[in-house]
C-alpha atoms as a PDB file:
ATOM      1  CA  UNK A   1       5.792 -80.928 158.408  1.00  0.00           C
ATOM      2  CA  UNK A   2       8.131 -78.226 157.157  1.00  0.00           C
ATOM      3  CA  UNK A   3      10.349 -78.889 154.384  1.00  0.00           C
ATOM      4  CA  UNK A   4      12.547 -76.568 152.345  1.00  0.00           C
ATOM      5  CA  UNK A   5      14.108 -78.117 148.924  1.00  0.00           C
ATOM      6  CA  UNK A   6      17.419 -76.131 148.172  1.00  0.00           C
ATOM      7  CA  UNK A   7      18.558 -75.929 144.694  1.00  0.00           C
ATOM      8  CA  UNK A   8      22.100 -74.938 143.481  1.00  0.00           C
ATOM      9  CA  UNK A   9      21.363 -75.366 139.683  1.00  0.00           C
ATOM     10  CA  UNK A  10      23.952 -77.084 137.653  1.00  0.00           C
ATOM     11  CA  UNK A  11      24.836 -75.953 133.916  1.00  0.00           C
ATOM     12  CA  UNK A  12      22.912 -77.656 131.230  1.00  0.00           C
ATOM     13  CA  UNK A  13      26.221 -78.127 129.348  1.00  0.00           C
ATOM     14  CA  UNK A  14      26.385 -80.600 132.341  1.00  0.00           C
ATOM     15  CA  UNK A  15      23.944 -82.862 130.009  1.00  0.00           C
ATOM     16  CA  UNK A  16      26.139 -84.918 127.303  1.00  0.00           C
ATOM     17  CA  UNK A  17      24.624 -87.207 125.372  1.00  0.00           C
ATOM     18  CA  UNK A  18      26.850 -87.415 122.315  1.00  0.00           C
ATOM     19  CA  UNK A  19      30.342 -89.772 122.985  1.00  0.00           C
ATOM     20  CA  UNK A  20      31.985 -87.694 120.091  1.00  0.00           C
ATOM     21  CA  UNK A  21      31.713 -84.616 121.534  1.00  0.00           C
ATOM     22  CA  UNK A  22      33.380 -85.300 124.693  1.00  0.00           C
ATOM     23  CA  UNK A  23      35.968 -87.970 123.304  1.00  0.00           C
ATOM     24  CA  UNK A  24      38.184 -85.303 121.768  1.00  0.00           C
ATOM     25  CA  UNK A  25      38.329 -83.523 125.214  1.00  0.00           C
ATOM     26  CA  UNK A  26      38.707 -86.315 127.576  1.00  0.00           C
ATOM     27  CA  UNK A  27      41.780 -86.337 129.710  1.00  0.00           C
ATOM     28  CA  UNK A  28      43.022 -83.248 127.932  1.00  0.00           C
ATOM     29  CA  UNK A  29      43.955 -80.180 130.331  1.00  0.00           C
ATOM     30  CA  UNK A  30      41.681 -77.353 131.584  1.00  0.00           C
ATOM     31  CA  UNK A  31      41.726 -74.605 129.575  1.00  0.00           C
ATOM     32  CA  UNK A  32      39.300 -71.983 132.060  1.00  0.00           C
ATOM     33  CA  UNK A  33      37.943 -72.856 135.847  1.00  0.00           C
ATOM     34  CA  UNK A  34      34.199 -71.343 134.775  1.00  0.00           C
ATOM     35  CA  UNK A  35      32.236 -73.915 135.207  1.00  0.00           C
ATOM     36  CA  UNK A  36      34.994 -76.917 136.054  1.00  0.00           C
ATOM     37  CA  UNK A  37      31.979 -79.373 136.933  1.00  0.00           C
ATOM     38  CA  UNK A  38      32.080 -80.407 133.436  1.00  0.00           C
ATOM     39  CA  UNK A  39      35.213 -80.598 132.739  1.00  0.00           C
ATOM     40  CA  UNK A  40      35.995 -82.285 136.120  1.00  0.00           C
ATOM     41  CA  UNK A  41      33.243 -84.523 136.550  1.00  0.00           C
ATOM     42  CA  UNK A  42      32.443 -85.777 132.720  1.00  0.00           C
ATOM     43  CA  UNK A  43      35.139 -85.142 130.823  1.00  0.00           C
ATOM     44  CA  UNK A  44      37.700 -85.918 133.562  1.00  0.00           C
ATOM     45  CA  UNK A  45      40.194 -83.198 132.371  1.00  0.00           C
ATOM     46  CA  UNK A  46      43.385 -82.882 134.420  1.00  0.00           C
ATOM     47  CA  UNK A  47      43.184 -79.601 136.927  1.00  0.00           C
ATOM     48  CA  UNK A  48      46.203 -77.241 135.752  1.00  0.00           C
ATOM     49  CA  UNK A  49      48.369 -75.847 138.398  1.00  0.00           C
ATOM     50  CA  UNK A  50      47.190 -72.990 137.614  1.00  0.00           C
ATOM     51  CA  UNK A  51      43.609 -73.565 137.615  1.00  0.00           C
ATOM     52  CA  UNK A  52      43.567 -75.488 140.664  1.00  0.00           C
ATOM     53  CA  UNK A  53      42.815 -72.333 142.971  1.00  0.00           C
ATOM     54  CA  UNK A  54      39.989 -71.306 140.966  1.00  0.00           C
ATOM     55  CA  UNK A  55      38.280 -74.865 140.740  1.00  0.00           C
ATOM     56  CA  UNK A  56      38.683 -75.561 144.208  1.00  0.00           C
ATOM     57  CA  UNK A  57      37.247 -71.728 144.939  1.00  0.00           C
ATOM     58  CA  UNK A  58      34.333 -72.610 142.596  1.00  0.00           C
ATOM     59  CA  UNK A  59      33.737 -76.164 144.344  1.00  0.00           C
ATOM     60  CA  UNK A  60      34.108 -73.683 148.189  1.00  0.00           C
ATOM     61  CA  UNK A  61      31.883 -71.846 147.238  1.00  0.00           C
ATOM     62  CA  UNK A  62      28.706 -74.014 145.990  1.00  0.00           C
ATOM     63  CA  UNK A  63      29.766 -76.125 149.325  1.00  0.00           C
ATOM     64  CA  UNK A  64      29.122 -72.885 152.117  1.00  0.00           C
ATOM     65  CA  UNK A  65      26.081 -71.611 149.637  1.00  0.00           C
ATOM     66  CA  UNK A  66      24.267 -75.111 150.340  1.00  0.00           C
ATOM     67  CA  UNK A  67      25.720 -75.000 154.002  1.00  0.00           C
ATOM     68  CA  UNK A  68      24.416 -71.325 155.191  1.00  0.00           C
ATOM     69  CA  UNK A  69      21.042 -72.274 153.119  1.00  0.00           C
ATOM     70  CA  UNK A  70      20.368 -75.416 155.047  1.00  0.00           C
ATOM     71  CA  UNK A  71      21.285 -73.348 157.801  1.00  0.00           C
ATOM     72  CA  UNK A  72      19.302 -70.544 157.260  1.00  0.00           C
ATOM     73  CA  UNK A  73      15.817 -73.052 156.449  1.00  0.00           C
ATOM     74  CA  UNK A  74      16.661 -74.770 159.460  1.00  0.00           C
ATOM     75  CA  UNK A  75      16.032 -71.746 161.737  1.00  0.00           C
ATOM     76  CA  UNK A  76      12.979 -70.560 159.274  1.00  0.00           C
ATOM     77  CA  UNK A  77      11.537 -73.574 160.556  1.00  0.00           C
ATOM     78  CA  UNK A  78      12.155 -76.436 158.260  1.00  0.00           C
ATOM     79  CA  UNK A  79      12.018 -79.805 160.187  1.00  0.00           C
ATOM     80  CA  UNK A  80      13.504 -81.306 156.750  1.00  0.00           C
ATOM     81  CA  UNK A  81      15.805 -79.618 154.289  1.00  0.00           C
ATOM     82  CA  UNK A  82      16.508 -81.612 150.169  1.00  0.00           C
ATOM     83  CA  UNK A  83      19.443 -80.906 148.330  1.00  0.00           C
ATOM     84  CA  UNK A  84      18.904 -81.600 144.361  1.00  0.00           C
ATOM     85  CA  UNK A  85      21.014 -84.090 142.746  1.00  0.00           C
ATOM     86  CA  UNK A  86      24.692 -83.675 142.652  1.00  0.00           C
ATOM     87  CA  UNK A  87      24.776 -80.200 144.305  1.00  0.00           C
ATOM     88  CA  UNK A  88      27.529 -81.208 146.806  1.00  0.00           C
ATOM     89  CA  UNK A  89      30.325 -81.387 144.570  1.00  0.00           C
ATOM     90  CA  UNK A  90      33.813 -82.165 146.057  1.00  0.00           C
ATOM     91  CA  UNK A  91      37.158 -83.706 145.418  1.00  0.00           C
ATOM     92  CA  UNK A  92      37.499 -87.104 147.135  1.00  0.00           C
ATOM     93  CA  UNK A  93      39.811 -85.540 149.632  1.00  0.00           C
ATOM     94  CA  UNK A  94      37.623 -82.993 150.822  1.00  0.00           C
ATOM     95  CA  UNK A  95      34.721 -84.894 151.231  1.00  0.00           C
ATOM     96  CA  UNK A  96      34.247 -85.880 154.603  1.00  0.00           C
ATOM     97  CA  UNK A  97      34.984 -81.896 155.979  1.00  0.00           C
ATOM     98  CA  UNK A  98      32.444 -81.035 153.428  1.00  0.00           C
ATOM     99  CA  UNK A  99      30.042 -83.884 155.027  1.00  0.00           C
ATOM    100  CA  UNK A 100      30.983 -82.701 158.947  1.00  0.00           C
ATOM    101  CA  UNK A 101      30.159 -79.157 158.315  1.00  0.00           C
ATOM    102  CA  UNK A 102      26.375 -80.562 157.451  1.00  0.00           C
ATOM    103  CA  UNK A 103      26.515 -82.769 160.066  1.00  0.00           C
ATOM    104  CA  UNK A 104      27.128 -79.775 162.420  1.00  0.00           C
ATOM    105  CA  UNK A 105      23.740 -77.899 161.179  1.00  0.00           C
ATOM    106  CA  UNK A 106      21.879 -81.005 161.300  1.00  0.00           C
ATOM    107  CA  UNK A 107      22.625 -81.469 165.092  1.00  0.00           C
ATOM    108  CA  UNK A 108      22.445 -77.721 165.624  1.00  0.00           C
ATOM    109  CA  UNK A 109      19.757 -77.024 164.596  1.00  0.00           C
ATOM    110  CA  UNK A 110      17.616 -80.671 164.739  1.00  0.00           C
ATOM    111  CA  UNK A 111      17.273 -80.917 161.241  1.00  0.00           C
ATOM    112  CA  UNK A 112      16.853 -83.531 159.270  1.00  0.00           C
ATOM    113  CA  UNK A 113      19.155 -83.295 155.692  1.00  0.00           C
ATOM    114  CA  UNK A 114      19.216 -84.991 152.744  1.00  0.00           C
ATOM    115  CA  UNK A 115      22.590 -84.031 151.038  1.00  0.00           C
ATOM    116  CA  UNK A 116      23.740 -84.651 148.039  1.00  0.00           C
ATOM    117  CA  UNK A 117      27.354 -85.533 146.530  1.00  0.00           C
ATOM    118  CA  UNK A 118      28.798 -85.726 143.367  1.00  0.00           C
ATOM    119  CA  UNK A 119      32.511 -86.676 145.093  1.00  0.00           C
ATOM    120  CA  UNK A 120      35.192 -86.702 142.001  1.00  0.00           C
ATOM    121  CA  UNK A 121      38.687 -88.059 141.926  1.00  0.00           C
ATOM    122  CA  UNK A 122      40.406 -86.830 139.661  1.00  0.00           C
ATOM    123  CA  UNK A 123      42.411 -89.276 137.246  1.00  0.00           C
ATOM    124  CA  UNK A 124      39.072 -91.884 137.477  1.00  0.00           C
ATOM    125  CA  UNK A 125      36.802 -91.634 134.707  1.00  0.00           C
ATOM    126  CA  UNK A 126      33.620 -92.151 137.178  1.00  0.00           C
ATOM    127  CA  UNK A 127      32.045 -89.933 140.076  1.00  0.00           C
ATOM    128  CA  UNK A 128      29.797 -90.999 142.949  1.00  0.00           C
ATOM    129  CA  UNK A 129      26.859 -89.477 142.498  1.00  0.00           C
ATOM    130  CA  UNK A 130      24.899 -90.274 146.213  1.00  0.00           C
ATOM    131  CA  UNK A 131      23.291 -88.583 148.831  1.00  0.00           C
ATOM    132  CA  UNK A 132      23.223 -88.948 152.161  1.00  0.00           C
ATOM    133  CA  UNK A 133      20.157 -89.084 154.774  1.00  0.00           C
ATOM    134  CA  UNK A 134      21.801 -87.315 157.898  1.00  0.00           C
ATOM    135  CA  UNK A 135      19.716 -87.396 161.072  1.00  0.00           C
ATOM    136  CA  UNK A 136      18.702 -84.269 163.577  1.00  0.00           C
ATOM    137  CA  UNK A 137      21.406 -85.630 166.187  1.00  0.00           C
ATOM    138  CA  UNK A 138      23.912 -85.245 163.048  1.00  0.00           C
ATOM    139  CA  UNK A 139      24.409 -89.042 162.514  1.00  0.00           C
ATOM    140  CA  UNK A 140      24.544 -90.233 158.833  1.00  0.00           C
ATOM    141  CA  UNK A 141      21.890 -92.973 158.884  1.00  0.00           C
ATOM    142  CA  UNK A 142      21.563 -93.575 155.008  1.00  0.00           C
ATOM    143  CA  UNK A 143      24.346 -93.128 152.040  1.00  0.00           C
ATOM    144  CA  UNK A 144      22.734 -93.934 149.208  1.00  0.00           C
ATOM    145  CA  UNK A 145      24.176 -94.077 145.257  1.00  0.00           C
ATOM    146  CA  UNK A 146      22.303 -93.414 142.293  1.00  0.00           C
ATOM    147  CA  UNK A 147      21.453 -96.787 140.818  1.00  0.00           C
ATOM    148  CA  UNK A 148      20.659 -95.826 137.888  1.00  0.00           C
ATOM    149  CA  UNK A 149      22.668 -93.634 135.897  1.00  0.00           C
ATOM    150  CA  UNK A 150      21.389 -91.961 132.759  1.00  0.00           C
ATOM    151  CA  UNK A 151      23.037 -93.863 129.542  1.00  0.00           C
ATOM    152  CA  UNK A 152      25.386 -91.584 127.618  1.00  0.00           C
ATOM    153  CA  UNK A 153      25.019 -88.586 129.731  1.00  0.00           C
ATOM    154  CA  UNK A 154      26.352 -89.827 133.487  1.00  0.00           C
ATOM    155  CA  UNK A 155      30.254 -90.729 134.269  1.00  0.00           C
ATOM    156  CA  UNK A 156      28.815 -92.102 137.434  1.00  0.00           C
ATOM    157  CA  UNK A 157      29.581 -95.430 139.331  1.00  0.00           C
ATOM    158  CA  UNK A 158      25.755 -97.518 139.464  1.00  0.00           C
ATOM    159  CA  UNK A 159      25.111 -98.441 143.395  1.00  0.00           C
ATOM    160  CA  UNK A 160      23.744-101.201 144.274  1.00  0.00           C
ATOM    161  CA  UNK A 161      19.807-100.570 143.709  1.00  0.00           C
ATOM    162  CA  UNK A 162      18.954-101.518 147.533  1.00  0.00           C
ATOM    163  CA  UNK A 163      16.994 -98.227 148.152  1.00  0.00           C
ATOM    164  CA  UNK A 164      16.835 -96.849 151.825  1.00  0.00           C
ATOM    165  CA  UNK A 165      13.980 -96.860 154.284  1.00  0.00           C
ATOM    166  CA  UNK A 166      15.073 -95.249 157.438  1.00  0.00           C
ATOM    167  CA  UNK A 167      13.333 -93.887 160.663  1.00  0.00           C
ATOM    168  CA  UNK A 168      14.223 -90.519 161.296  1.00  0.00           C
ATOM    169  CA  UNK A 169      12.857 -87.838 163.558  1.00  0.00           C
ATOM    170  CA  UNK A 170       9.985 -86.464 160.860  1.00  0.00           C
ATOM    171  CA  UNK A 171       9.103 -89.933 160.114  1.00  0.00           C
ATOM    172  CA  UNK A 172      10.411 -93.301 157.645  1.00  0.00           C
ATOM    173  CA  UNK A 173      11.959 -91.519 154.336  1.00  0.00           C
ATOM    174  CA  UNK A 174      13.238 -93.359 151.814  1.00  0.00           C
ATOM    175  CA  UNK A 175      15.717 -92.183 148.917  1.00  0.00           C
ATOM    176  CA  UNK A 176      16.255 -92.614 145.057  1.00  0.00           C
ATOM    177  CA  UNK A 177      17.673 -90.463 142.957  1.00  0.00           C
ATOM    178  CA  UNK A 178      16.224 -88.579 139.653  1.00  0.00           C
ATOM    179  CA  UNK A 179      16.279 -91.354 136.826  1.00  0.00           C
ATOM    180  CA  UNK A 180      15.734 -93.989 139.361  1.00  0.00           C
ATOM    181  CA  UNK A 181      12.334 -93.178 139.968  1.00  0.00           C
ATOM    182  CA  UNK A 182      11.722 -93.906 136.092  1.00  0.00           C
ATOM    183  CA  UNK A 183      12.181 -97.553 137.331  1.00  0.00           C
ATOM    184  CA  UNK A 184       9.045 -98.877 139.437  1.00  0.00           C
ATOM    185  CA  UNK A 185      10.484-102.094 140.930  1.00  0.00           C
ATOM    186  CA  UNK A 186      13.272 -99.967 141.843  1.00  0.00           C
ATOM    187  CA  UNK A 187      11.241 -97.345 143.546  1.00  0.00           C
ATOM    188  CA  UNK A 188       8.630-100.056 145.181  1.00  0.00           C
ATOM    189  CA  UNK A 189      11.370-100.901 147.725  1.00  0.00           C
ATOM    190  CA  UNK A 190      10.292 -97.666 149.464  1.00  0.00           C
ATOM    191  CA  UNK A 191       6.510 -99.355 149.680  1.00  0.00           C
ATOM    192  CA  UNK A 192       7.658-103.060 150.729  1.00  0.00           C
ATOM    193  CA  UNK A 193      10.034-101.025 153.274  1.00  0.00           C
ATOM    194  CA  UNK A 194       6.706 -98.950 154.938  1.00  0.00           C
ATOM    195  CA  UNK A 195       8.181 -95.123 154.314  1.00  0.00           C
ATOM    196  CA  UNK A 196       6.268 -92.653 154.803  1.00  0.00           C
ATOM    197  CA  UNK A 197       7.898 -90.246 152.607  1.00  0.00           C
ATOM    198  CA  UNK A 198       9.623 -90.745 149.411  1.00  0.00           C
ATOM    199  CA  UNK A 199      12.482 -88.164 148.450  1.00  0.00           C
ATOM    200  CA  UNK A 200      14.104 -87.465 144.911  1.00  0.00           C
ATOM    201  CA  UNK A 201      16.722 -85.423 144.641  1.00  0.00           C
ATOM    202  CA  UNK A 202      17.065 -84.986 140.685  1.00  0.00           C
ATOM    203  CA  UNK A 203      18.562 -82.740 137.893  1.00  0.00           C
ATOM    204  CA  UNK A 204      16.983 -82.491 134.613  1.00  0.00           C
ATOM    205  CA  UNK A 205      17.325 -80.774 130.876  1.00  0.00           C
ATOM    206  CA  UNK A 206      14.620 -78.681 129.017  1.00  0.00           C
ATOM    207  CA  UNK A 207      14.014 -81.546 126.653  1.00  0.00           C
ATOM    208  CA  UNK A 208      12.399 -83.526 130.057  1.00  0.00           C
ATOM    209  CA  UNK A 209      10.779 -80.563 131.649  1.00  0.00           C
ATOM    210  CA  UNK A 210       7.579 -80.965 132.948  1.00  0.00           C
ATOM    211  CA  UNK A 211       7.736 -84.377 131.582  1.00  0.00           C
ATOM    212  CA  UNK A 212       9.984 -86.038 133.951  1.00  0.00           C
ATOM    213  CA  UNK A 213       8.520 -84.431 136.658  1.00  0.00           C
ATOM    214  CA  UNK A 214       4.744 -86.175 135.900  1.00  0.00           C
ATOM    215  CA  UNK A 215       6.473 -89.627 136.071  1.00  0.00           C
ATOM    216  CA  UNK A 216       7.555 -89.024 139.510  1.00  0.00           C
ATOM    217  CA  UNK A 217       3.758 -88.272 140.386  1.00  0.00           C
ATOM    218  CA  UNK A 218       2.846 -91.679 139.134  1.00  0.00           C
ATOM    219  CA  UNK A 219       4.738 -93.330 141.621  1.00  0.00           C
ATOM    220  CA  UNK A 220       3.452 -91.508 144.387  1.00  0.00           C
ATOM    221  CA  UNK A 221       0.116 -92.589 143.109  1.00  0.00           C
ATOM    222  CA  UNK A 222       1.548 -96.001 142.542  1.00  0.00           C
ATOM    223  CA  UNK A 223       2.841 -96.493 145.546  1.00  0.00           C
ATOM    224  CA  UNK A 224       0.437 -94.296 147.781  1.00  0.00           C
ATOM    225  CA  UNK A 225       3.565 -92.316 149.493  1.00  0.00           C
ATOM    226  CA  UNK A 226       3.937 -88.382 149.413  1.00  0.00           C
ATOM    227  CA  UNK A 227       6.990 -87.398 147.397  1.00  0.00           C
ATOM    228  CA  UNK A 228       9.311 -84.550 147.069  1.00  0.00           C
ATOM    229  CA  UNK A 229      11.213 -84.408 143.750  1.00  0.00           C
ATOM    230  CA  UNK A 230      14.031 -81.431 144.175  1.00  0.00           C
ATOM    231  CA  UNK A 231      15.523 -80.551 141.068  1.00  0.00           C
ATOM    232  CA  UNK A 232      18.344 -78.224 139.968  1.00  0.00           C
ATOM    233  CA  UNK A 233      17.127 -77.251 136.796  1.00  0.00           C
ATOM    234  CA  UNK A 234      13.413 -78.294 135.908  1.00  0.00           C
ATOM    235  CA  UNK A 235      10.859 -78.633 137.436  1.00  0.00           C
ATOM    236  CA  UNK A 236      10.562 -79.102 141.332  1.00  0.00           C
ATOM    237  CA  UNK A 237       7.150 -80.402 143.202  1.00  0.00           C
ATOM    238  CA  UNK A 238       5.711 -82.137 146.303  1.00  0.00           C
ATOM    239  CA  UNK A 239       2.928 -84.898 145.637  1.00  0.00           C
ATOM    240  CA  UNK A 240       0.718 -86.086 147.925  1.00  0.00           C
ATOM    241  CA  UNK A 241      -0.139 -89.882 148.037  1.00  0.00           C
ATOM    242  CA  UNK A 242      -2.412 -89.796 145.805  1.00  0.00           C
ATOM    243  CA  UNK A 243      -0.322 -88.034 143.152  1.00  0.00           C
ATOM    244  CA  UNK A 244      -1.747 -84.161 143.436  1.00  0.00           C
ATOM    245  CA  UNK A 245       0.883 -81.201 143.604  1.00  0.00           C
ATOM    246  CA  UNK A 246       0.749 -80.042 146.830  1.00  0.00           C
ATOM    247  CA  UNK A 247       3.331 -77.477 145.776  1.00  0.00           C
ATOM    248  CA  UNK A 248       5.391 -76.917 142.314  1.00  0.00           C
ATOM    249  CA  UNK A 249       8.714 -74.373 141.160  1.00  0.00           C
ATOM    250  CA  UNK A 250       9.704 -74.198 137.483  1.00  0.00           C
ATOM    251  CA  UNK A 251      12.905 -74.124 136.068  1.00  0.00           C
ATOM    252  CA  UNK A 252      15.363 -72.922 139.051  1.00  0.00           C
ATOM    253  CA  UNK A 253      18.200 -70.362 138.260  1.00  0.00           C
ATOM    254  CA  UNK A 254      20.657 -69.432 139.971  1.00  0.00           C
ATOM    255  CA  UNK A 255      19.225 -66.191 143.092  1.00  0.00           C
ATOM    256  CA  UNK A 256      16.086 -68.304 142.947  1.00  0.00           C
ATOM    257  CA  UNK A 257      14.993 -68.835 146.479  1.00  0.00           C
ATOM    258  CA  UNK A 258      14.271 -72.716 147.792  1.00  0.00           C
ATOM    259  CA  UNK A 259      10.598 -74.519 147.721  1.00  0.00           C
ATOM    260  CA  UNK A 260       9.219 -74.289 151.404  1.00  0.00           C
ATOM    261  CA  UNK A 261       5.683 -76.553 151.927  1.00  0.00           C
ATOM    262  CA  UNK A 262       4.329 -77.805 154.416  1.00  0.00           C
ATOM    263  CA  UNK A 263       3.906 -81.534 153.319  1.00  0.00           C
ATOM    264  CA  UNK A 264       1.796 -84.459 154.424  1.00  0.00           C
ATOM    265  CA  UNK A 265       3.320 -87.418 155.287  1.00  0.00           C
ATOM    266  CA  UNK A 266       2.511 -90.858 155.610  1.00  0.00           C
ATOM    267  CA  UNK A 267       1.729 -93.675 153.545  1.00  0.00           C
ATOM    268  CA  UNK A 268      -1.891 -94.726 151.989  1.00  0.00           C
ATOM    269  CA  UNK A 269      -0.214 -97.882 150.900  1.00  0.00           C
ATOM    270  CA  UNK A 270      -1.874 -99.232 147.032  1.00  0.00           C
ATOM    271  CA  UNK A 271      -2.854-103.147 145.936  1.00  0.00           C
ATOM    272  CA  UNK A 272      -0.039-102.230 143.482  1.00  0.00           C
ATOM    273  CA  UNK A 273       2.558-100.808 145.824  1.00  0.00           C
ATOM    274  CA  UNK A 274       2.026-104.650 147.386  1.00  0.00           C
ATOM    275  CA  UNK A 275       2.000-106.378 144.819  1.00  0.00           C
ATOM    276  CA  UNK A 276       3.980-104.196 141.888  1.00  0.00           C
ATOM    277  CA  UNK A 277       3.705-105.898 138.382  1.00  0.00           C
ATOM    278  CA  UNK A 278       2.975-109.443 139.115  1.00  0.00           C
ATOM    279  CA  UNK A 279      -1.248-108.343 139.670  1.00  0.00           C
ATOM    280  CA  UNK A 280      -0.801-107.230 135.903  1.00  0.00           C
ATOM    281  CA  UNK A 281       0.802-110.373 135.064  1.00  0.00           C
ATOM    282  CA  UNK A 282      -1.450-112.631 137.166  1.00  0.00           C
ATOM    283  CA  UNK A 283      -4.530-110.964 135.010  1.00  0.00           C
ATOM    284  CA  UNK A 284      -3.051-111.121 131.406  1.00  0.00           C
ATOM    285  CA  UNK A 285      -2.649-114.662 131.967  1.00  0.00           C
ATOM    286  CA  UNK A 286      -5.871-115.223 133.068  1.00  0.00           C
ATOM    287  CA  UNK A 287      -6.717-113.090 130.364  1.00  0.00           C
ATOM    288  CA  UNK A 288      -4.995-115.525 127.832  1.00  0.00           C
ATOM    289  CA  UNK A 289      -6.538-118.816 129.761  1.00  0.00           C
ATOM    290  CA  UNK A 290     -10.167-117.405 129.186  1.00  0.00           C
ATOM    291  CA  UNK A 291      -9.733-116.908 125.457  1.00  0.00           C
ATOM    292  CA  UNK A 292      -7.676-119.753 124.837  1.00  0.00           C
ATOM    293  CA  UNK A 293     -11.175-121.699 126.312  1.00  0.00           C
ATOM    294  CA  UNK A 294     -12.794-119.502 124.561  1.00  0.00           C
ATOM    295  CA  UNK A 295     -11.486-120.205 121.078  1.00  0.00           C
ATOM    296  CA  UNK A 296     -11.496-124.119 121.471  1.00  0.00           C
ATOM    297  CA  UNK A 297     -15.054-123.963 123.150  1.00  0.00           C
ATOM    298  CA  UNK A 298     -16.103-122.325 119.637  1.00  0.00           C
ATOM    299  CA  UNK A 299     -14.241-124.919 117.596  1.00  0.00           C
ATOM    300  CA  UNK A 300     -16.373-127.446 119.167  1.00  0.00           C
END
């Protein structure tokens, strides 16, 4: 199957980590519409009069780069196209015409999308940070929110940690999104629910890269499901069920064109994707029973 994973990278200054840095900012007006996803989204700085044009011309025009991409995949072949986490950024109120336009390339074009969001409010500390499994006839059969924010870096509302498992027209996908997949009983969901495919859009820092990218391969091994982690900045690959890059991309920047592989799909299904940690938990105390009999055997 064809798949293309877009990638509209996201500044690193989007990674905060230290409360005292952004505490003197917060709620305190824009100075500059540069870059206004951090100063919109995590700092949740008020949007000038001023400054409003340019922020809502920066948000336009991320929205129609992701739109003509998945567009332009979709006739290149792709029968899936994967947005990286939080490249859909929009203001509440312009959400769902951002959503329709993808909606209209999905049923176009019979493609399958998985779009991501990052819709922001302004005046409310937290973001959604979700994405969205839209079918090839255009319906949205999946809208999914991270569950698992990263501590001290994410102003993001947790959802509710029930991860998808949908049919679609390339097969069952199921959906987490980057720091989920550190999470295993999270993640095995997409096992228990039968996918065939598991998808994760993500976003990481230089600190993480590769690193965070080998974790995701462990659950594809884990779980014996092909994956394909998409991520803004990092590192981007495609595992097959037993864990091997089928395909990788380093450490996207902005011109860089998207990942297109032809992936397998379906599931190998693993003794631990049935049975997650319990099997471990089963033999440690068997473990502990044998040399518990062991010991007192000797005594005697």
């Amino acid at each position: 199957m064809a798949i293309s994973a877009l990638f509209e990278p996201l500044s690193e200054r989007s990674i905060i980590f230290d409360p005292s840095g952004w505490k003197a900012l917060y709620e305190t007006p824009m100075t500059n519409g540069d870059n206004p996803f951090v100063d919109v989204y995590l700092l949740n700085r008020s949007i000038p009069p001023a400054l409003e044009p340019g922020v809502t011309a920066w948000f336009e025009a991320r929205q129609n780069a992701l739109v003509e991409a998945t567009e332009r995949e979709a006739l290149a072949g792709a029968r899936l196209v994967v947005w990286s986490e939080a490249n859909g950024v929009a203001l509440v109120h312009h959400e769902k015409s951002f959503v329709d336009r993808v909606r209209d390339v999905a049923r176009k074009h019979r493609v399958v999308v998985v779009m991501t969001l990052n819709v922001k409010q302004v005046g409310v500390r937290l973001s959604d940070n979700k994405a969205l499994i839209i079918d090839a006839n255009g319906e949205i059969i999946a809208d999914y929110s991270k569950a698992r924010p990263v501590p001290g870096a994410e102003a993001t509302r947790p959802g509710t940690g029930i991860v998808p498992v949908v049919a679609t027209a390339v097969g069952r996908l199921a959906l987490v999104i980057c720091f989920d997949a550190d999470h295993p009983e999270l993640v095995r969901q997409a096992a228990r629910g039968r996918a065939d495919l598991l998808l994760v859009p993500s976003n990481d820092w230089s600190d993480i890269v590769p690193y965070h990218t080998a974790m995701a391969a462990w659950r594809a091994r884990e779980l014996g499901l092909p994956l394909v982690r998409a991520a803004s900045s990092g590192e981007s690959a495609v595992f097959d069920d037993g864990g091997h890059v089928v395909t990788r991309q380093r450490l996207v920047v902005r011109g860089d064109g998207p990942m297109r592989v032809l992936s397998p799909i379906g599931r190998r299904g693993t003794l631990y994707g049935a049975t997650g940690d319990a099997l471990g938990v089963a033999v440690a105390l068997v473990g502990l029973v044998l040399a518990v009999t062991h010991r007192r055997s000797s005594a005697d």
